[in-house]
PDB file of N, CA and C in Angstrom:
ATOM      1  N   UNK A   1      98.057 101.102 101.817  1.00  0.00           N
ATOM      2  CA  UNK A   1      96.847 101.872 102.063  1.00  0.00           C
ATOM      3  C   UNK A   1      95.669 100.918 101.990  1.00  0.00           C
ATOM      4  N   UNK A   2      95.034 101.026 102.930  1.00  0.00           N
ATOM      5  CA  UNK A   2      93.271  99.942 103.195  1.00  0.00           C
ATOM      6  C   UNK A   2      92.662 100.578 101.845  1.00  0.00           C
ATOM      7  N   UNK A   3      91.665  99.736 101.557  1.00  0.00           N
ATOM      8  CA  UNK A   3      90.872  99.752 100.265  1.00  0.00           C
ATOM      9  C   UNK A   3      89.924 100.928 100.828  1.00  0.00           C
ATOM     10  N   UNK A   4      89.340 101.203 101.707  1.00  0.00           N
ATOM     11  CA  UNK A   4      88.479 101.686 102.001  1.00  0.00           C
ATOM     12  C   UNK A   4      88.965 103.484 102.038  1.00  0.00           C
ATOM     13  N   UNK A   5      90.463 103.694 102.527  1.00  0.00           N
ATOM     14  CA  UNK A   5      90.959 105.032 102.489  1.00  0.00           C
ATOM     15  C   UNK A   5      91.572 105.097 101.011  1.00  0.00           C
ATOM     16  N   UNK A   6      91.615 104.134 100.104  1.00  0.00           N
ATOM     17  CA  UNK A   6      92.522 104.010  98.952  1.00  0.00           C
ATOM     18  C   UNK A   6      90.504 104.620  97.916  1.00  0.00           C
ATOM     19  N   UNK A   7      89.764 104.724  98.476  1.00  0.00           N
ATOM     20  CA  UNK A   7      88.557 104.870  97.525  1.00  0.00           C
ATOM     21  C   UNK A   7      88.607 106.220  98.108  1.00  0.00           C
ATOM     22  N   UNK A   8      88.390 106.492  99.282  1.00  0.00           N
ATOM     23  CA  UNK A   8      87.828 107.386 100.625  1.00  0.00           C
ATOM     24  C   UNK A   8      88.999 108.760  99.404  1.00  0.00           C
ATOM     25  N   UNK A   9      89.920 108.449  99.304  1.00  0.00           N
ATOM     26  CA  UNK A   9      90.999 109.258  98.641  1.00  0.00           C
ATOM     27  C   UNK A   9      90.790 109.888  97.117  1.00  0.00           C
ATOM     28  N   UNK A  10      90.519 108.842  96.571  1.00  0.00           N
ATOM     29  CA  UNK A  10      89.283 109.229  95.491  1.00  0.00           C
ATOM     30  C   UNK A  10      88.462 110.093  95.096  1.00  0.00           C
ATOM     31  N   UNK A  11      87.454 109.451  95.464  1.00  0.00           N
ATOM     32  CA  UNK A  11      86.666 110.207  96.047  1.00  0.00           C
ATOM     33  C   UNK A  11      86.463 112.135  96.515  1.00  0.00           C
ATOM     34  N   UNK A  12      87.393 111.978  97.305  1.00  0.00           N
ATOM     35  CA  UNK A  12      87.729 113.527  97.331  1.00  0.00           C
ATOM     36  C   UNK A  12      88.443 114.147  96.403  1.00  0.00           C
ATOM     37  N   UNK A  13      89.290 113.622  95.783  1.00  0.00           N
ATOM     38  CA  UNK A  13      89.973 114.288  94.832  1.00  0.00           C
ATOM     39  C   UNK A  13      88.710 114.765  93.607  1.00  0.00           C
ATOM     40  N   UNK A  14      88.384 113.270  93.538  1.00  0.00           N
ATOM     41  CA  UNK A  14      87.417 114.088  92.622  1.00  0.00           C
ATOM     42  C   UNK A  14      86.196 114.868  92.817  1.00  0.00           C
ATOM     43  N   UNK A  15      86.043 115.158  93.937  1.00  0.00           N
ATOM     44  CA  UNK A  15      84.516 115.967  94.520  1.00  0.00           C
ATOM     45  C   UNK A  15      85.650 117.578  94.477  1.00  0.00           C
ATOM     46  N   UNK A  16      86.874 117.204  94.834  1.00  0.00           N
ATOM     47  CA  UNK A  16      87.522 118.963  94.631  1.00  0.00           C
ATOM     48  C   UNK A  16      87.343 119.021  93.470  1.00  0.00           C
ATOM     49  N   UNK A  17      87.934 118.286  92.495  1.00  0.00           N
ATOM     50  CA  UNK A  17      88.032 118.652  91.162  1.00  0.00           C
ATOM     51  C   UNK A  17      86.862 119.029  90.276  1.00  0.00           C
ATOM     52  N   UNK A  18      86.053 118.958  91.068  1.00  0.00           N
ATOM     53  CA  UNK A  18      84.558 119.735  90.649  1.00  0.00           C
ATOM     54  C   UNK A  18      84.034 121.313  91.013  1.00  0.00           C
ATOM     55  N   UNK A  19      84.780 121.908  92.082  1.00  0.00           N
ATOM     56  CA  UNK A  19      84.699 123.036  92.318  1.00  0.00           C
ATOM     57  C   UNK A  19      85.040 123.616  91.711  1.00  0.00           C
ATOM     58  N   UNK A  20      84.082 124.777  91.077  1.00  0.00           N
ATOM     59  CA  UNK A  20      84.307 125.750  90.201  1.00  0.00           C
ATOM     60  C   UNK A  20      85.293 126.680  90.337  1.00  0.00           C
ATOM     61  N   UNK A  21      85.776 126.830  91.436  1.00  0.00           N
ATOM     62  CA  UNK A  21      87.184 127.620  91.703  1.00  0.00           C
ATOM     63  C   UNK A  21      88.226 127.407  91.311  1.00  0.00           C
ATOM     64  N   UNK A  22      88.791 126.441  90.934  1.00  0.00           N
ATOM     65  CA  UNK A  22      89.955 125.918  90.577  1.00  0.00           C
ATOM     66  C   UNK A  22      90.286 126.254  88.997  1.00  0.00           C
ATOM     67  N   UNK A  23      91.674 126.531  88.670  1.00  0.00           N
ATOM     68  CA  UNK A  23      91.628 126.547  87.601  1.00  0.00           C
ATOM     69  C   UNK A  23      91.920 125.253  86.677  1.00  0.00           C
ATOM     70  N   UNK A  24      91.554 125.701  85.081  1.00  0.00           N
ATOM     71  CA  UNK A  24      91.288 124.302  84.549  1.00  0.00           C
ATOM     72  C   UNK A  24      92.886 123.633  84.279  1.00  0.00           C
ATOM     73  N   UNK A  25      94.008 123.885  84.589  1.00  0.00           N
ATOM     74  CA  UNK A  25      95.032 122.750  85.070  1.00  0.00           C
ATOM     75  C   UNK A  25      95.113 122.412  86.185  1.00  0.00           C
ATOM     76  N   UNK A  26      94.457 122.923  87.457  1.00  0.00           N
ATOM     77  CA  UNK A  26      94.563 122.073  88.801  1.00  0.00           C
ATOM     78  C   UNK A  26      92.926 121.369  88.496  1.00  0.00           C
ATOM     79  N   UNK A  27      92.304 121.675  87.755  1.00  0.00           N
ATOM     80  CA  UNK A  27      91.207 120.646  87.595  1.00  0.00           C
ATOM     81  C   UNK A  27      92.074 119.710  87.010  1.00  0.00           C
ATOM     82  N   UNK A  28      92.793 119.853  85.948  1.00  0.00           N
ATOM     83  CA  UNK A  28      93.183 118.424  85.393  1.00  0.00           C
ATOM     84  C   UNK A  28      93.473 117.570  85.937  1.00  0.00           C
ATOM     85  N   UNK A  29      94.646 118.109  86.764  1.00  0.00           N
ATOM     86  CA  UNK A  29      95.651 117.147  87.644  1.00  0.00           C
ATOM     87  C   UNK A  29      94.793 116.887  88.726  1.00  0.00           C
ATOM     88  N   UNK A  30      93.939 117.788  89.388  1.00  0.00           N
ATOM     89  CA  UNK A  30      93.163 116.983  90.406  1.00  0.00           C
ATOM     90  C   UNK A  30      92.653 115.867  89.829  1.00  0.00           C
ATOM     91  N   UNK A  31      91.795 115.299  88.545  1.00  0.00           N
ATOM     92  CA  UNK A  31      91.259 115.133  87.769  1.00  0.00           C
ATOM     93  C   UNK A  31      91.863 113.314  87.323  1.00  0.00           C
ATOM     94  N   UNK A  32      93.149 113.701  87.164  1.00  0.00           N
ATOM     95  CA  UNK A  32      93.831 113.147  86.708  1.00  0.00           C
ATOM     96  C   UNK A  32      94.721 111.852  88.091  1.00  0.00           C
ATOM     97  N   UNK A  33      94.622 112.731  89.532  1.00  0.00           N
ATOM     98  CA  UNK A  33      94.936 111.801  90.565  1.00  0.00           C
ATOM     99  C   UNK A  33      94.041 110.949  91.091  1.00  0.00           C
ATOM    100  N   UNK A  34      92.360 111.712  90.846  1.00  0.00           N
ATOM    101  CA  UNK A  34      91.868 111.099  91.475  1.00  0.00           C
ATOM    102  C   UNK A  34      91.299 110.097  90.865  1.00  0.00           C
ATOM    103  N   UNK A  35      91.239 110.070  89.328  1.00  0.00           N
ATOM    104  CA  UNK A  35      91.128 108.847  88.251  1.00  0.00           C
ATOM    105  C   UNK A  35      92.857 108.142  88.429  1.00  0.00           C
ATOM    106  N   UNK A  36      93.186 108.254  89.115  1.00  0.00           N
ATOM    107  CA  UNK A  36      94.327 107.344  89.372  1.00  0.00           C
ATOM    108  C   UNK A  36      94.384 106.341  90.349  1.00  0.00           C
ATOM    109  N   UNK A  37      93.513 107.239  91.534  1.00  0.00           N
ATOM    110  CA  UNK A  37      92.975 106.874  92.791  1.00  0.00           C
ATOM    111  C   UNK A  37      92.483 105.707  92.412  1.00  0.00           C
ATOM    112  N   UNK A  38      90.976 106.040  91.938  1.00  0.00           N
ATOM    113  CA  UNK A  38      90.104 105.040  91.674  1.00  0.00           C
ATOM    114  C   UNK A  38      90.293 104.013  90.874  1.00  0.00           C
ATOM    115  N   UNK A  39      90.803 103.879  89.844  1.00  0.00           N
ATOM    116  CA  UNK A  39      91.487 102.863  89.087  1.00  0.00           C
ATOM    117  C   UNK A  39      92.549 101.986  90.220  1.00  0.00           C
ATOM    118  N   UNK A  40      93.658 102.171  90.917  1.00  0.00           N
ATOM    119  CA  UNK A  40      94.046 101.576  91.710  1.00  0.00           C
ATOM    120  C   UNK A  40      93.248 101.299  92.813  1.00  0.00           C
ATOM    121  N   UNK A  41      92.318 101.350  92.867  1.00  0.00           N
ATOM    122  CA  UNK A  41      91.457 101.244  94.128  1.00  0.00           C
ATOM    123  C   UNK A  41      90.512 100.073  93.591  1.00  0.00           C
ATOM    124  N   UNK A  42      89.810 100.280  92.489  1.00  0.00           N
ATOM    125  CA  UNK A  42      89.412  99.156  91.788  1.00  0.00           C
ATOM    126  C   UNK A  42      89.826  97.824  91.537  1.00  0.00           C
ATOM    127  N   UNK A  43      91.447  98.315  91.425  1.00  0.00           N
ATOM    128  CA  UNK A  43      91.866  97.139  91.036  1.00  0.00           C
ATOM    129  C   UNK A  43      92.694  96.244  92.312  1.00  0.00           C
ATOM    130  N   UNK A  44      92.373  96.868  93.117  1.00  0.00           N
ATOM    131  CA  UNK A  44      92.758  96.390  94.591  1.00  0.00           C
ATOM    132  C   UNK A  44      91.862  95.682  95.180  1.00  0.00           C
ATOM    133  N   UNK A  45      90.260  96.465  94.871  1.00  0.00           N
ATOM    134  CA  UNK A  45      89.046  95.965  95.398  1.00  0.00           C
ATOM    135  C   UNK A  45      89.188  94.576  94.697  1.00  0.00           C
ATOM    136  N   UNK A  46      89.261  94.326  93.356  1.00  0.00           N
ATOM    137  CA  UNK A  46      89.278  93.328  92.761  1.00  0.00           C
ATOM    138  C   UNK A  46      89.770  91.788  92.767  1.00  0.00           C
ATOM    139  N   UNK A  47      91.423  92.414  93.503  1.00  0.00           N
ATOM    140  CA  UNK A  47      92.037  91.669  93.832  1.00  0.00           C
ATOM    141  C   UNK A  47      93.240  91.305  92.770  1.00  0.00           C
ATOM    142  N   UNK A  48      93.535  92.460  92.012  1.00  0.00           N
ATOM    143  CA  UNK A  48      94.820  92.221  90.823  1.00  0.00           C
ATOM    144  C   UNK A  48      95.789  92.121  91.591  1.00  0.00           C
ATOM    145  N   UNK A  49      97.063  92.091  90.375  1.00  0.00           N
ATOM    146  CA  UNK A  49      98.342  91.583  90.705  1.00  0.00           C
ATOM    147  C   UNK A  49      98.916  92.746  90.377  1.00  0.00           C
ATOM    148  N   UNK A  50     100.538  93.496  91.150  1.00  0.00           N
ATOM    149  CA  UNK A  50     100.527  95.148  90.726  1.00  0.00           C
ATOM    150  C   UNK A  50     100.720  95.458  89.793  1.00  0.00           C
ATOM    151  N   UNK A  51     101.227  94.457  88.353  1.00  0.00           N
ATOM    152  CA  UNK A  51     101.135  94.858  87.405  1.00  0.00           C
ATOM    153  C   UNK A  51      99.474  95.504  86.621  1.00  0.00           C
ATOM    154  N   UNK A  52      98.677  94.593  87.057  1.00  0.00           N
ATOM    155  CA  UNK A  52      97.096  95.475  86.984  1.00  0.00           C
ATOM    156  C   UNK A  52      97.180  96.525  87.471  1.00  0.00           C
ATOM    157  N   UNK A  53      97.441  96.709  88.546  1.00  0.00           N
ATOM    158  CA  UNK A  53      97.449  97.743  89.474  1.00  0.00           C
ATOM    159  C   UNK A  53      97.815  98.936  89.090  1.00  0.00           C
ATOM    160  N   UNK A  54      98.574  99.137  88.755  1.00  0.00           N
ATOM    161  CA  UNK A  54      99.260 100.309  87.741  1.00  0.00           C
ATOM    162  C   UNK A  54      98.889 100.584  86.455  1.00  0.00           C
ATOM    163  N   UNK A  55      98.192  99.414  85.727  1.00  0.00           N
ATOM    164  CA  UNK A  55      97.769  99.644  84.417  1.00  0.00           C
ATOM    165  C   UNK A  55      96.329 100.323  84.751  1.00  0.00           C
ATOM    166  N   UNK A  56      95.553 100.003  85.245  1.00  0.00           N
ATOM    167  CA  UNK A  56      94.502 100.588  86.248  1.00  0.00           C
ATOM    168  C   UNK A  56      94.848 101.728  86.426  1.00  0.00           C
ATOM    169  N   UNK A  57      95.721 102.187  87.435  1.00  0.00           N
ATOM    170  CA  UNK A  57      96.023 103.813  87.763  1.00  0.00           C
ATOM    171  C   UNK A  57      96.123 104.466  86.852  1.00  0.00           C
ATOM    172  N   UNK A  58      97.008 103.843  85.798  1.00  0.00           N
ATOM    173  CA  UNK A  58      97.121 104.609  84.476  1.00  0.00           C
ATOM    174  C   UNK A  58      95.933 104.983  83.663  1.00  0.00           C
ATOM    175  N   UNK A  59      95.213 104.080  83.509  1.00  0.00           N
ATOM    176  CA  UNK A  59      94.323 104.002  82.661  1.00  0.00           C
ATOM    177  C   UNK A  59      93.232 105.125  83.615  1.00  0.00           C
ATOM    178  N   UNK A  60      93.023 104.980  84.864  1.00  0.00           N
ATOM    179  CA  UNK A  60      92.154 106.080  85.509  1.00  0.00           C
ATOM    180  C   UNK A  60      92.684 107.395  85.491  1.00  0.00           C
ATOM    181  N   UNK A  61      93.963 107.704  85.436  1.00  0.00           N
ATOM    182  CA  UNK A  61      94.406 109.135  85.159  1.00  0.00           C
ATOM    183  C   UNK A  61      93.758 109.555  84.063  1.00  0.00           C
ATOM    184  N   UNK A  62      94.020 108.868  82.789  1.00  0.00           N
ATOM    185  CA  UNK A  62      93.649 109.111  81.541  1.00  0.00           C
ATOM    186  C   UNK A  62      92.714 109.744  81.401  1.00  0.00           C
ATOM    187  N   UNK A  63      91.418 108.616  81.865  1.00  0.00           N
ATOM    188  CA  UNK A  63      89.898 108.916  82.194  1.00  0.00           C
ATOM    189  C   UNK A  63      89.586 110.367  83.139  1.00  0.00           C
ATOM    190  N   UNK A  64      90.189 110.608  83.761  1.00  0.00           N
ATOM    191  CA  UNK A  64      90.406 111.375  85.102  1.00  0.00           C
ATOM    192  C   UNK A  64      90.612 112.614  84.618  1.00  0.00           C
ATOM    193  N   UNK A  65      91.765 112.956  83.782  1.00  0.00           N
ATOM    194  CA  UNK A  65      92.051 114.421  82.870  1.00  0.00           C
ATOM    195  C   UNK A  65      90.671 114.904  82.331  1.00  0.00           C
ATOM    196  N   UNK A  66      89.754 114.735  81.948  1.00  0.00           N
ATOM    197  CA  UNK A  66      88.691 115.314  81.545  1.00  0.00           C
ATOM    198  C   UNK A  66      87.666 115.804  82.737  1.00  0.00           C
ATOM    199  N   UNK A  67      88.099 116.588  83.250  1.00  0.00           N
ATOM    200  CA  UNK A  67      87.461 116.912  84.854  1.00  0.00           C
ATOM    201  C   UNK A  67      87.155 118.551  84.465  1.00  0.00           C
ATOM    202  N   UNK A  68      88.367 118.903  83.859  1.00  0.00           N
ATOM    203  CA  UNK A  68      88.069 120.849  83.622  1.00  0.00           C
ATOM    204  C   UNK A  68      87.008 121.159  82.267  1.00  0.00           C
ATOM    205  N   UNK A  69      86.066 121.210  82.520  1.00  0.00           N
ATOM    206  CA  UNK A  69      85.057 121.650  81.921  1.00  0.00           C
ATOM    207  C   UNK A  69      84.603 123.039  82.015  1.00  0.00           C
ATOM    208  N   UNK A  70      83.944 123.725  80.819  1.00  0.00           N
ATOM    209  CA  UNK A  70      83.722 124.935  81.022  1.00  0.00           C
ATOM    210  C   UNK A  70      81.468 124.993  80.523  1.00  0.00           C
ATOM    211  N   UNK A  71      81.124 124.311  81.251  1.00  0.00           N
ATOM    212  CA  UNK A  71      79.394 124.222  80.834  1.00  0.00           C
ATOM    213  C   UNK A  71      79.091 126.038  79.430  1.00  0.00           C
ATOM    214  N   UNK A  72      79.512 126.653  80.005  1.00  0.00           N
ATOM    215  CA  UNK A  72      78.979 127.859  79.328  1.00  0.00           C
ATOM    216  C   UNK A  72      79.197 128.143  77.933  1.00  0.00           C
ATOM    217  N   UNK A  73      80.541 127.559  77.705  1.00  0.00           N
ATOM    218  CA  UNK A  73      81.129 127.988  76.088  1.00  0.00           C
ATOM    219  C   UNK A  73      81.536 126.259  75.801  1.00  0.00           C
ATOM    220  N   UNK A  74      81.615 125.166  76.127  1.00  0.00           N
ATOM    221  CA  UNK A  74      81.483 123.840  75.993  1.00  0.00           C
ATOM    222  C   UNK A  74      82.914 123.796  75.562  1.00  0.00           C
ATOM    223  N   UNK A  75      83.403 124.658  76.267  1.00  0.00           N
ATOM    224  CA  UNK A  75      85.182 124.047  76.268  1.00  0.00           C
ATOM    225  C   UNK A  75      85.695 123.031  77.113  1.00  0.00           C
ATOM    226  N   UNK A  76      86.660 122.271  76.683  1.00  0.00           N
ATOM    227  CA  UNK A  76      87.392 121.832  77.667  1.00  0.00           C
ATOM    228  C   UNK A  76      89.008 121.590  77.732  1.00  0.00           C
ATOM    229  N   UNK A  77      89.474 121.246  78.887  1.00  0.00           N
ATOM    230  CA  UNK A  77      90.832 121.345  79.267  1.00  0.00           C
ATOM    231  C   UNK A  77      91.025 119.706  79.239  1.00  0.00           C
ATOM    232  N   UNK A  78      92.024 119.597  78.384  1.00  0.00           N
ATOM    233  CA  UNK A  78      92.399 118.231  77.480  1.00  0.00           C
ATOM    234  C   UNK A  78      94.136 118.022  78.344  1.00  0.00           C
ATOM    235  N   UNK A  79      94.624 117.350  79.157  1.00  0.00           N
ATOM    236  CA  UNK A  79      95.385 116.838  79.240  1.00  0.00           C
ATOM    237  C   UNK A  79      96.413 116.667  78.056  1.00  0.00           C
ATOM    238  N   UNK A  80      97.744 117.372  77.593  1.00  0.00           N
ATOM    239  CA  UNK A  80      98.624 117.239  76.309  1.00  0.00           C
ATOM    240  C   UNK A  80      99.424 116.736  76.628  1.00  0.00           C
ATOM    241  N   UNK A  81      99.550 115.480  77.803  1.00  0.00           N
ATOM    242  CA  UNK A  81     101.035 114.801  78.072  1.00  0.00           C
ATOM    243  C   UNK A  81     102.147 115.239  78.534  1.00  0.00           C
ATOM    244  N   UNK A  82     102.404 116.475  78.423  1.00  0.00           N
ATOM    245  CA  UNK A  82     103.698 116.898  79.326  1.00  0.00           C
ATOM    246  C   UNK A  82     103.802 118.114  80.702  1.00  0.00           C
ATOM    247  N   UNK A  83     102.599 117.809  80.714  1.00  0.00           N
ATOM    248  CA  UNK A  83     102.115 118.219  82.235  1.00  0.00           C
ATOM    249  C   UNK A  83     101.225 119.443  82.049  1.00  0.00           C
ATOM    250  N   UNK A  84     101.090 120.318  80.798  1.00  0.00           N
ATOM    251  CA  UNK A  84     100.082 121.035  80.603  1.00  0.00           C
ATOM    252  C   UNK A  84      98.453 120.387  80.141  1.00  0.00           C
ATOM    253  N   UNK A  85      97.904 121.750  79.638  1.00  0.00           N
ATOM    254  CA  UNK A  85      96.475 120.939  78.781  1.00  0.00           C
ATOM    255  C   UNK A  85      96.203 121.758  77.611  1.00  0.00           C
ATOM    256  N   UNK A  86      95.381 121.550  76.545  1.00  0.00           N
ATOM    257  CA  UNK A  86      95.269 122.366  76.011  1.00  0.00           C
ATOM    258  C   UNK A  86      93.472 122.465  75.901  1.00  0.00           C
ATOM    259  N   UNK A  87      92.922 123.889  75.459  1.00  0.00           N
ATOM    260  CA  UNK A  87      91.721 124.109  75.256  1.00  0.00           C
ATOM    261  C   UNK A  87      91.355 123.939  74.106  1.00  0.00           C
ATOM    262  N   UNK A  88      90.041 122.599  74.325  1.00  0.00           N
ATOM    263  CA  UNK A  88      89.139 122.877  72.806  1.00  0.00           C
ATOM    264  C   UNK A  88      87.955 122.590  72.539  1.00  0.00           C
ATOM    265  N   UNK A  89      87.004 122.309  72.396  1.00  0.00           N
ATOM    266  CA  UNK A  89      85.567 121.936  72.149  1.00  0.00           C
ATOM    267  C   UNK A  89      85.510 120.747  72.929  1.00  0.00           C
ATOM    268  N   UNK A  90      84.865 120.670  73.556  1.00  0.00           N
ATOM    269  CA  UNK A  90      84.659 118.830  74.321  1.00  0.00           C
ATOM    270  C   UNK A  90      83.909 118.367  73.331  1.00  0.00           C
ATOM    271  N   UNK A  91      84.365 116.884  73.450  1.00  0.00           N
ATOM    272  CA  UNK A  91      84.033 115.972  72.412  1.00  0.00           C
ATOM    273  C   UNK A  91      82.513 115.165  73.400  1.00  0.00           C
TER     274      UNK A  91
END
C-alpha cells in the first residue's frame, strides 16, 4: 500500500470513528484500526524496518481505542483486550 493511501486510510477511519452514531465498541475498533493505520503509516513515512512497523501499528491501536467518548456524562469506552471494552470515567 503507497504511503499516501496507507495515511488517506487513516484518516478516515478515524473521521468515522467520530460520528456520533456509532456505538461505543465500533467506536473502539474503528478507533483502534485507524490508530493502527496511522502508526504504520508513520512508520513507513519514516522509513522503518517491519519490525518498527508493527510495533508502530501496535502501539497506534493502543492510542486509537480511546475514540468512544461520551462528552455528556465523561464516560468512556476503554478497550479490555479481548475484543470487548469496558465503561468508566475518562482519565
Amino acid at each position: 500500500m503507497s504511503k499516501i493511501k496507507s495515511g488517506l486510510a487513516g484518516i478516515c477511519v478515524l473521521a468515522l470513528a467520530a460520528c456520533g452514531g456509532m456505538s461505543p465498541g465500533a467506536r473502539t475498533a474503528a478507533g483502534a484500526a485507524g490508530g493502527a493505520a496511522a502508526g504504520y503509516a508513520a512508520a513507513d513515512l519514516l522509513g522503518a524496518d517491519s519490525d518498527w512497523k508493527i510495533i508502530s501499528a501496535l502501539a497506534g491501536a493502543a492510542g486509537g481505542t480511546l475514540v468512544a467518548r461520551n462528552p455528556r456524562n465523561n464516560r468512556c469506552a476503554y478497550s479490555d483486550g479481548k475484543g470487548g471494552y469496558v465503561k468508566r470515567r475518562c482519565n
